[in-house]
N, C-alpha and C. Protein backbone atom coordinates (compact mmCIF):
# COMPACT_ATOMS: atom_id res chain seq x y z
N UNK A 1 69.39 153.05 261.53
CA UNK A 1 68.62 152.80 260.33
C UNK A 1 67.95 151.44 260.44
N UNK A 2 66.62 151.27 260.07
CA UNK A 2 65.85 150.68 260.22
C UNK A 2 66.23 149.12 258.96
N UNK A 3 65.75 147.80 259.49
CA UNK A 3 65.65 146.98 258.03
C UNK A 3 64.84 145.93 258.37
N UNK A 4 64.46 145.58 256.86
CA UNK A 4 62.79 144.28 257.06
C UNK A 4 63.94 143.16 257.51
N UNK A 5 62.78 142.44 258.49
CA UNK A 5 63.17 141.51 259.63
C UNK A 5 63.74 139.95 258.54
N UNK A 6 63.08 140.55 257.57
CA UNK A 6 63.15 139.07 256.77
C UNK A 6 63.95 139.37 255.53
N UNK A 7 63.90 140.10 254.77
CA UNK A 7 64.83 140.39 253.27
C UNK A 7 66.17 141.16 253.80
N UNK A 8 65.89 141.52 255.04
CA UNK A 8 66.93 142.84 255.08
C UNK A 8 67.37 144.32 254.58
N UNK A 9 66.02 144.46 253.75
CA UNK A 9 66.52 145.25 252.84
C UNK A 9 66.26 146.72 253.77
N UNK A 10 66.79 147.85 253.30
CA UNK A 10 67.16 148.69 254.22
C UNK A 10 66.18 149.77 253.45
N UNK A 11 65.80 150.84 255.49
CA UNK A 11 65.14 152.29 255.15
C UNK A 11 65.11 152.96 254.01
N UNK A 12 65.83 152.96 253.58
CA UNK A 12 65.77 153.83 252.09
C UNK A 12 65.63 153.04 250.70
N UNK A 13 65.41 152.50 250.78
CA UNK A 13 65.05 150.75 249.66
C UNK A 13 63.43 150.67 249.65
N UNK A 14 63.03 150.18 250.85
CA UNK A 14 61.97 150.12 250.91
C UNK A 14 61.16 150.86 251.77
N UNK A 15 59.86 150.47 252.16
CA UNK A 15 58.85 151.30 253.28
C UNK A 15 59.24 149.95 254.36
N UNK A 16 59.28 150.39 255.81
CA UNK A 16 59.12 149.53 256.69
C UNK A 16 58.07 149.90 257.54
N UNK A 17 56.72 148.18 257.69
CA UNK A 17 56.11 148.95 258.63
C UNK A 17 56.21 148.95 259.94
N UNK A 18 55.51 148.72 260.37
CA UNK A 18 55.47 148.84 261.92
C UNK A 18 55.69 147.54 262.84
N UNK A 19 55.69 146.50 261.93
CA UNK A 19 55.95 145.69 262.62
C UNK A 19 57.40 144.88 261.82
N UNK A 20 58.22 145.48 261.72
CA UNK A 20 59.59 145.22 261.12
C UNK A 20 59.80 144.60 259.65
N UNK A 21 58.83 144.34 259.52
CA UNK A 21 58.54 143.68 257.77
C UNK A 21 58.52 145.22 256.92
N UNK A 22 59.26 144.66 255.47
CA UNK A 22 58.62 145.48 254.08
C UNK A 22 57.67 145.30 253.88
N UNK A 23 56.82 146.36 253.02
CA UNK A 23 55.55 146.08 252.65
C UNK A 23 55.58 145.09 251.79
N UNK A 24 56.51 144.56 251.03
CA UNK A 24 56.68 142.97 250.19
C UNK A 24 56.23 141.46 251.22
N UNK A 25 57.64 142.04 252.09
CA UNK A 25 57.42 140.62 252.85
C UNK A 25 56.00 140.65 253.98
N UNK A 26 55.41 141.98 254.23
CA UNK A 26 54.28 141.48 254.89
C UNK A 26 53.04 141.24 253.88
N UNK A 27 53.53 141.79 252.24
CA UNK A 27 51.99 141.06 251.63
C UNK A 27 52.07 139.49 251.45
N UNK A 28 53.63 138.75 250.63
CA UNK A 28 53.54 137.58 251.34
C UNK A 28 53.46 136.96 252.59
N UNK A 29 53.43 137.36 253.32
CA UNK A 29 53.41 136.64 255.06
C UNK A 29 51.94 136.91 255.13
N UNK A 30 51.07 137.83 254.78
CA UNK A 30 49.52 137.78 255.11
C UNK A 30 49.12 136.81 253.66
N UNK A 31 49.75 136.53 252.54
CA UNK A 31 49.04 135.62 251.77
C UNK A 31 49.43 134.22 252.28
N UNK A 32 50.08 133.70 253.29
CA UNK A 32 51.03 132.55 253.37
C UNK A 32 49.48 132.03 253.65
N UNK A 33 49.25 132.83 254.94
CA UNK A 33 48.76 132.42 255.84
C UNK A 33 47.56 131.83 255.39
N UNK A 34 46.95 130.92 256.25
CA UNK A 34 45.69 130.10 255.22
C UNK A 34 44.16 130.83 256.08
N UNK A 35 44.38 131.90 256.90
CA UNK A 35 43.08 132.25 257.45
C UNK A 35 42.85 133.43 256.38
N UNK A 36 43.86 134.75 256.12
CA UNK A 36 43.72 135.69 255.38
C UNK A 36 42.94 135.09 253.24
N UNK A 37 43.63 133.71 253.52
CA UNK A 37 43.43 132.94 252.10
C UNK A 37 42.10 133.29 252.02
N UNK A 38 41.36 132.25 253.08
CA UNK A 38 40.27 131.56 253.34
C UNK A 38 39.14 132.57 253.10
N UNK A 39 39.88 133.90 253.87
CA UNK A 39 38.74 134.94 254.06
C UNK A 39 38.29 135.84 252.84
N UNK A 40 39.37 135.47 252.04
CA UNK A 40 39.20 136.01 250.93
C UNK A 40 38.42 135.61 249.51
N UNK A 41 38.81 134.08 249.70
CA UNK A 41 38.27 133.28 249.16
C UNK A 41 36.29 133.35 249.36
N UNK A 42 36.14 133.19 250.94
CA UNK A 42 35.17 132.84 250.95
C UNK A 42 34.07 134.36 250.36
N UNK A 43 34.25 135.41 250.71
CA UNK A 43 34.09 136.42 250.06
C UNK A 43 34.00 135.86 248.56
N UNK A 44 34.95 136.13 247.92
CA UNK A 44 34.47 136.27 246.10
C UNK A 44 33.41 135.13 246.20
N UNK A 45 33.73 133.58 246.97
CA UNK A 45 32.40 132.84 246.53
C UNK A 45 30.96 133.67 246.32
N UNK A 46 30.53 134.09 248.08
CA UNK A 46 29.61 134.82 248.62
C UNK A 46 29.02 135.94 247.05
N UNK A 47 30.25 136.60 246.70
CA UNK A 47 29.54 137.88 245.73
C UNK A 47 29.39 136.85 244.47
N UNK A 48 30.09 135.70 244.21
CA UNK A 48 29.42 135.10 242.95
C UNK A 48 28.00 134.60 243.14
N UNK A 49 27.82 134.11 244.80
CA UNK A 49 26.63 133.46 244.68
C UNK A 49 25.50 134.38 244.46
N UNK A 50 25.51 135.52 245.35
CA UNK A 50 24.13 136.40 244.90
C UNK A 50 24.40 137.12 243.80
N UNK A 51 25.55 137.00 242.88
CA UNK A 51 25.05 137.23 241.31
C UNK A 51 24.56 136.61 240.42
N UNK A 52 24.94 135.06 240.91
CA UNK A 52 24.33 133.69 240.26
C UNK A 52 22.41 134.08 241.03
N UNK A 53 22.39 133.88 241.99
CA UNK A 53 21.05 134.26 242.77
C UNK A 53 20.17 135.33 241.94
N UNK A 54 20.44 136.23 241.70
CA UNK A 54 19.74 137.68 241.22
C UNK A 54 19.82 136.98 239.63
N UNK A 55 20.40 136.80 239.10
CA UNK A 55 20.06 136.87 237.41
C UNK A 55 19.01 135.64 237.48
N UNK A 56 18.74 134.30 238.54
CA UNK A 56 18.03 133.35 238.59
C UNK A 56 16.97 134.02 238.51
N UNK A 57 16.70 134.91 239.80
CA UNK A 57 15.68 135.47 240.34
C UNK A 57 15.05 136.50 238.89
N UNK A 58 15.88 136.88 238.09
CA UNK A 58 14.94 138.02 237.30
C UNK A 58 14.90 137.02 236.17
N UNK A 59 15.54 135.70 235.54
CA UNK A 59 14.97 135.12 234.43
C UNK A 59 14.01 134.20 235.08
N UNK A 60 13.40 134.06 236.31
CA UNK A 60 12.10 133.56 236.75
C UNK A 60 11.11 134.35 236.67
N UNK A 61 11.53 135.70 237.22
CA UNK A 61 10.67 136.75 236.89
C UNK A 61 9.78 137.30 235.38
N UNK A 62 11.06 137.26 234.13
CA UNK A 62 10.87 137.18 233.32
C UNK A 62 9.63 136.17 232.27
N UNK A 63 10.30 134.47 233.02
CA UNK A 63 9.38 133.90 232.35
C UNK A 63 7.77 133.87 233.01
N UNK A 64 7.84 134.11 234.20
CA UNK A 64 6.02 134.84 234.56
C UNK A 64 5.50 135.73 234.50
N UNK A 65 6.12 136.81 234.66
CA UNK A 65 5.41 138.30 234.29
C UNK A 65 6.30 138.88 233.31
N UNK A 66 6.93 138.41 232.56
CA UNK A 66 7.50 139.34 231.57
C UNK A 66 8.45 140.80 231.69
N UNK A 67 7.58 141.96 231.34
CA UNK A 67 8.27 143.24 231.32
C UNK A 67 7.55 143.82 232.68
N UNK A 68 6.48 143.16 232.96
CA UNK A 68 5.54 143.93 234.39
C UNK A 68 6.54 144.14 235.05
N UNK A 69 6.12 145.49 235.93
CA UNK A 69 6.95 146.34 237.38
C UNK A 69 6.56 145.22 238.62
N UNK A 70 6.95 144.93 239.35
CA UNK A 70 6.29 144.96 240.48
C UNK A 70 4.97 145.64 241.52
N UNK A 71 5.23 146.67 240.81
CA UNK A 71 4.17 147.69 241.13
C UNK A 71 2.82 147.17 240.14
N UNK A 72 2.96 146.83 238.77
CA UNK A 72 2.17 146.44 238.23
C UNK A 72 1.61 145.08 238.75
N UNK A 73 2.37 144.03 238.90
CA UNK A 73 1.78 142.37 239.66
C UNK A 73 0.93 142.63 240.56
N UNK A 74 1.43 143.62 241.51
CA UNK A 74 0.86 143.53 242.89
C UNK A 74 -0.83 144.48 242.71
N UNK A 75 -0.68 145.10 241.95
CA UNK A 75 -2.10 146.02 241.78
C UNK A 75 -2.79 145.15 241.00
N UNK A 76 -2.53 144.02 240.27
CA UNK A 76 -3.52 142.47 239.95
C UNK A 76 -4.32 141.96 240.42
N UNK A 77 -3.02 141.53 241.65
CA UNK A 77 -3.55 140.86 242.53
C UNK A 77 -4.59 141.41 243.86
């Protein structure tokens, strides 16, 4: 019978995966770590920035052409 390398806790308690950890102790051991942090981190920045980006982009839009399509600006010009 199988048990996590680190809690001990045994086959029928928990899931063990494949690399001798519970699925507990390997979600803390991948949060310890400061690369899995990092990568995660830097992600949510990334999706805040092009949501901060896009609402810039359409209240610029807004204050020069208003309700116009794109399709409409460009047949203006």
């Amino acid at each position: 019978m199988k048990s996590c390398k680190k809690c001990m806790a045994g086959e029928s308690r928990v899931r063990i995966m494949s690399n001798g950890f519970c699925q507990e102790c390997e979600h803390e051991r991948a949060w310890d770590n400061k690369g899995e942090y990092m990568k995660q981190y830097n992600k949510n920045q990334r999706m805040l920035m092009r949501k901060n980006v896009a609402q810039e982009v359409n209240r610029k839009w807004k204050e020069k052409y208003g309700d116009a399509s794109p399709e409409e600006v460009a047949s203006y010009q």
